[in-house]
C-alpha atoms as a PDB file:
ATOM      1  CA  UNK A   1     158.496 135.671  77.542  1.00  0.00           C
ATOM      2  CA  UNK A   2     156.218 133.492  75.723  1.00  0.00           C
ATOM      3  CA  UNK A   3     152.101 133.466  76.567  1.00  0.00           C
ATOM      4  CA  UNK A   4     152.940 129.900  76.751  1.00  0.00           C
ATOM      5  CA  UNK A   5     154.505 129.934  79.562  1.00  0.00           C
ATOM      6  CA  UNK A   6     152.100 131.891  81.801  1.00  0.00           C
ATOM      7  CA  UNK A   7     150.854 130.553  84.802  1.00  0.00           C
ATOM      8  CA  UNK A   8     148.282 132.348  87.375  1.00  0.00           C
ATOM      9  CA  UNK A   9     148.470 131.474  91.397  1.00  0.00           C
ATOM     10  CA  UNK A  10     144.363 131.510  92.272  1.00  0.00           C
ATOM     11  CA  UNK A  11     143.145 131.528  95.723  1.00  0.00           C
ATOM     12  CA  UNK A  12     141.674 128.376  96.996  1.00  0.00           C
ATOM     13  CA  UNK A  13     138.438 129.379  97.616  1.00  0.00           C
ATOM     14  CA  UNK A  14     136.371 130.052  94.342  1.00  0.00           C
ATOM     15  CA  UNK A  15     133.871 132.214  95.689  1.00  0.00           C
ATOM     16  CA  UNK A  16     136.718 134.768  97.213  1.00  0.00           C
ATOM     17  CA  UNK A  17     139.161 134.163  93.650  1.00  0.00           C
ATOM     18  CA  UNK A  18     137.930 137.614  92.257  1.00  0.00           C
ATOM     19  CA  UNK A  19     138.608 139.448  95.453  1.00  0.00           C
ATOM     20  CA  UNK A  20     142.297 138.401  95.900  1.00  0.00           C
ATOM     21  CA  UNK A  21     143.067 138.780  91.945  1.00  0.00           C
ATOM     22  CA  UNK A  22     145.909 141.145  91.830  1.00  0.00           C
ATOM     23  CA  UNK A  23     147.010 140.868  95.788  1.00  0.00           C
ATOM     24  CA  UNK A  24     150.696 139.371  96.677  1.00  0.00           C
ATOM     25  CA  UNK A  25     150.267 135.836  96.859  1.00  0.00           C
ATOM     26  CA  UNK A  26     150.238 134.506 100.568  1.00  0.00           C
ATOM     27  CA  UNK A  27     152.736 131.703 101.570  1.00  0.00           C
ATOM     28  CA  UNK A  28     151.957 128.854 103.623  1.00  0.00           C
ATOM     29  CA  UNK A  29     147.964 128.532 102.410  1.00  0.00           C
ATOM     30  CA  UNK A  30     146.513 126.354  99.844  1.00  0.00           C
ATOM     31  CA  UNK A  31     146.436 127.679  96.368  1.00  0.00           C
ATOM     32  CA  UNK A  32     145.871 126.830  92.080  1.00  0.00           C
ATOM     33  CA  UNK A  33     148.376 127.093  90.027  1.00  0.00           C
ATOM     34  CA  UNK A  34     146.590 127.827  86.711  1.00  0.00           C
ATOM     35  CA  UNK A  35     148.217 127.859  83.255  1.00  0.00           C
ATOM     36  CA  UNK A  36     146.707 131.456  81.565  1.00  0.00           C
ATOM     37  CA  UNK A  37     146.836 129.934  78.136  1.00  0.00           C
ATOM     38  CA  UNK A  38     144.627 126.509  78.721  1.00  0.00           C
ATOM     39  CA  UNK A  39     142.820 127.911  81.786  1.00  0.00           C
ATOM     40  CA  UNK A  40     144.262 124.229  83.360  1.00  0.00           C
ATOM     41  CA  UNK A  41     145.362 124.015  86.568  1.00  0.00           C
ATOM     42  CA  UNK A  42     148.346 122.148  87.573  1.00  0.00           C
ATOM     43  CA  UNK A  43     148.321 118.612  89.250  1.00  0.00           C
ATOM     44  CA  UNK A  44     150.731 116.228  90.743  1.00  0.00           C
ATOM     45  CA  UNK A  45     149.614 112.470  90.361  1.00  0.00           C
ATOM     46  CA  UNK A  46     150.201 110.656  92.920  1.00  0.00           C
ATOM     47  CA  UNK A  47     150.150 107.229  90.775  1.00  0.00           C
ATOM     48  CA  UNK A  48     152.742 108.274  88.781  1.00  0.00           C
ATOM     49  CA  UNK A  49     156.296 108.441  90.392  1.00  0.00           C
ATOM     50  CA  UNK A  50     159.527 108.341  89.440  1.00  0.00           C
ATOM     51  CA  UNK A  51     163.009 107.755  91.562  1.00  0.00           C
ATOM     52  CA  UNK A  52     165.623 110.179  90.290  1.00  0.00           C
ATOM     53  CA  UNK A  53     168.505 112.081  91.805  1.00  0.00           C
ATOM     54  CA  UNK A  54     166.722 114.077  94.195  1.00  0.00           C
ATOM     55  CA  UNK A  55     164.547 111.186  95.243  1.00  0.00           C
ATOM     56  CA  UNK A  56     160.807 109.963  94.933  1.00  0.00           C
ATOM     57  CA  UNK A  57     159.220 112.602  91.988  1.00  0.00           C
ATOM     58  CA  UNK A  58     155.344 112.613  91.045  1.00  0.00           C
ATOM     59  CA  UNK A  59     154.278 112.892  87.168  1.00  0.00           C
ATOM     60  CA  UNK A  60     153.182 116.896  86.999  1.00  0.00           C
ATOM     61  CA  UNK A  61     150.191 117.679  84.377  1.00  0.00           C
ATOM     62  CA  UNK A  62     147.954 120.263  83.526  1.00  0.00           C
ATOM     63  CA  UNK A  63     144.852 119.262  84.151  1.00  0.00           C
ATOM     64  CA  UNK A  64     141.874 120.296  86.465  1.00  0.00           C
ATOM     65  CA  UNK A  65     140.450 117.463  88.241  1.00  0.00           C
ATOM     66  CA  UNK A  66     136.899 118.130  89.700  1.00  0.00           C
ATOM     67  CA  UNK A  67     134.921 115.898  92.153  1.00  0.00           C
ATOM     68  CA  UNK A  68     130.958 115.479  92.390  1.00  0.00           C
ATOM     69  CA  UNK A  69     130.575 119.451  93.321  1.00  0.00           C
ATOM     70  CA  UNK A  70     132.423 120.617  90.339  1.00  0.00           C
ATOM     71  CA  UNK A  71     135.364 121.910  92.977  1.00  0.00           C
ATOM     72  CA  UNK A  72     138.919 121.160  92.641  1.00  0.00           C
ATOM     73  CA  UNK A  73     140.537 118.190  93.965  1.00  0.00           C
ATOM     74  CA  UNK A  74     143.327 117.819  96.082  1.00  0.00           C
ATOM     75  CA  UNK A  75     145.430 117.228  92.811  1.00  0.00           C
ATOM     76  CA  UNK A  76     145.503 120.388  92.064  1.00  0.00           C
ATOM     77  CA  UNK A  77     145.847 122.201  95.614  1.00  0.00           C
ATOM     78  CA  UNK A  78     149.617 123.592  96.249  1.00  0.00           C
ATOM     79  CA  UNK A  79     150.796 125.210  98.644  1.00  0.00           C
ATOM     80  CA  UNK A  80     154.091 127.728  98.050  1.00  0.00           C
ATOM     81  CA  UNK A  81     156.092 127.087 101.897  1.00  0.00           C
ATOM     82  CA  UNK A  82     158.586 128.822 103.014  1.00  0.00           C
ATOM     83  CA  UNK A  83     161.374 128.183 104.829  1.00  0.00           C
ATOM     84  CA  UNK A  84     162.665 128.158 108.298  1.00  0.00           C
ATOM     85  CA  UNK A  85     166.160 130.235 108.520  1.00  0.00           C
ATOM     86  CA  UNK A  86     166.483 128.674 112.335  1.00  0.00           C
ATOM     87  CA  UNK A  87     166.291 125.090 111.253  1.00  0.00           C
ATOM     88  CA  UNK A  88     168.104 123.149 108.452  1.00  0.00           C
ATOM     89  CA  UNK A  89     165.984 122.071 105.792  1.00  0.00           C
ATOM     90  CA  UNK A  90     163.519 123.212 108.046  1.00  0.00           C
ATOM     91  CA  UNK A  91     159.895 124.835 106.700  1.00  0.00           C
ATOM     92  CA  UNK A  92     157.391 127.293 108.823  1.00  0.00           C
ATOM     93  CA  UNK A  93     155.151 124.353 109.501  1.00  0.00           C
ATOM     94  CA  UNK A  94     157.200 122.906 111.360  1.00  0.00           C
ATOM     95  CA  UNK A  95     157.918 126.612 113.552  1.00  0.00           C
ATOM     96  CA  UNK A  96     156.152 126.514 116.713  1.00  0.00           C
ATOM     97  CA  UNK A  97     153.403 128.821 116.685  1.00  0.00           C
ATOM     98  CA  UNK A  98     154.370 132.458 117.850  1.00  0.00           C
ATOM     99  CA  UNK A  99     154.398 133.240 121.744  1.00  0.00           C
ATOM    100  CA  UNK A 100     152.426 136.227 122.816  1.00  0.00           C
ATOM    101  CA  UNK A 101     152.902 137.878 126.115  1.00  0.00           C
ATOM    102  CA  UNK A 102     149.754 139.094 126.935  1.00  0.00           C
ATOM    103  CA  UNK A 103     146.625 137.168 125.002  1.00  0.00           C
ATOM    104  CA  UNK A 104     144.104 139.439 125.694  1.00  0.00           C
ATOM    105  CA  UNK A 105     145.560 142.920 125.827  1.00  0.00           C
ATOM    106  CA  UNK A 106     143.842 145.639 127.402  1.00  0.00           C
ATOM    107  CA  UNK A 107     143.755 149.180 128.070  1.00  0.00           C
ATOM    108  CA  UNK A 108     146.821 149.426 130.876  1.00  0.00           C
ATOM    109  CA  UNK A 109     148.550 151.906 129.113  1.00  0.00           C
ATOM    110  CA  UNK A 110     145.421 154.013 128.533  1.00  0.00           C
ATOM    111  CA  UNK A 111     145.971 157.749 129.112  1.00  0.00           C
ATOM    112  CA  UNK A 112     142.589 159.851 130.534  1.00  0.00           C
ATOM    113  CA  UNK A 113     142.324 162.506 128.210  1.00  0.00           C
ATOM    114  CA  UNK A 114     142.383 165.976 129.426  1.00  0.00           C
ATOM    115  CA  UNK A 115     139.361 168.079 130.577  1.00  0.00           C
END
């Protein structure tokens, strides 16, 4: 494995990166993808497409693209989904959200404690 070929998932927000470096990576949230090597973060340009195969692909690049606050731009936000087993080509955003019983649970099942 070559140091070329590193790459570093970063948490979207900058001021909480240093707190989540080291924790599993969290599906289904925006995130950097940052090569270690260039300290770059990936981007998919929209501009640039191609039609293969598999459809409609965007030019990828390393690159970090700021805006006027010195944040990232949506270029370089990703977000790693994952997928539905229920549905066909089917991803968790398009799941309905969970249903929950009781909203606001409470103390029914609450056992007085023994004088």
């Amino acid at each position: 494995l070559s140091f070329l070929s590193c790459w570093q998932v970063l948490y979207f927000d900058p001021q909480m990166r240093l707190e989540y470096d080291g924790y599993p990576v969290q599906a289904n949230i925006k995130v950097l993808i940052n090569h270690t090597r260039t300290n770059q973060a990936l981007a998919a340009l929209q501009k640039y497409y191609f039609w293969t195969a598999f459809g409609r692909e965007h030019e990828i690049t390393t690159n970090t693209y700021y805006d006027s606050h010195r944040a990232e731009e949506d270029l370089n936000h990703w977000v790693i989904v994952t997928g539905n087993p229920g549905v066909p080509h089917g991803t968790l955003f398009q799941a309905p959200p969970p249903i929950c019983d009781d909203e606001h649970p409470t103390n029914k099942h609450h056992r007085a404690s023994p004088d």
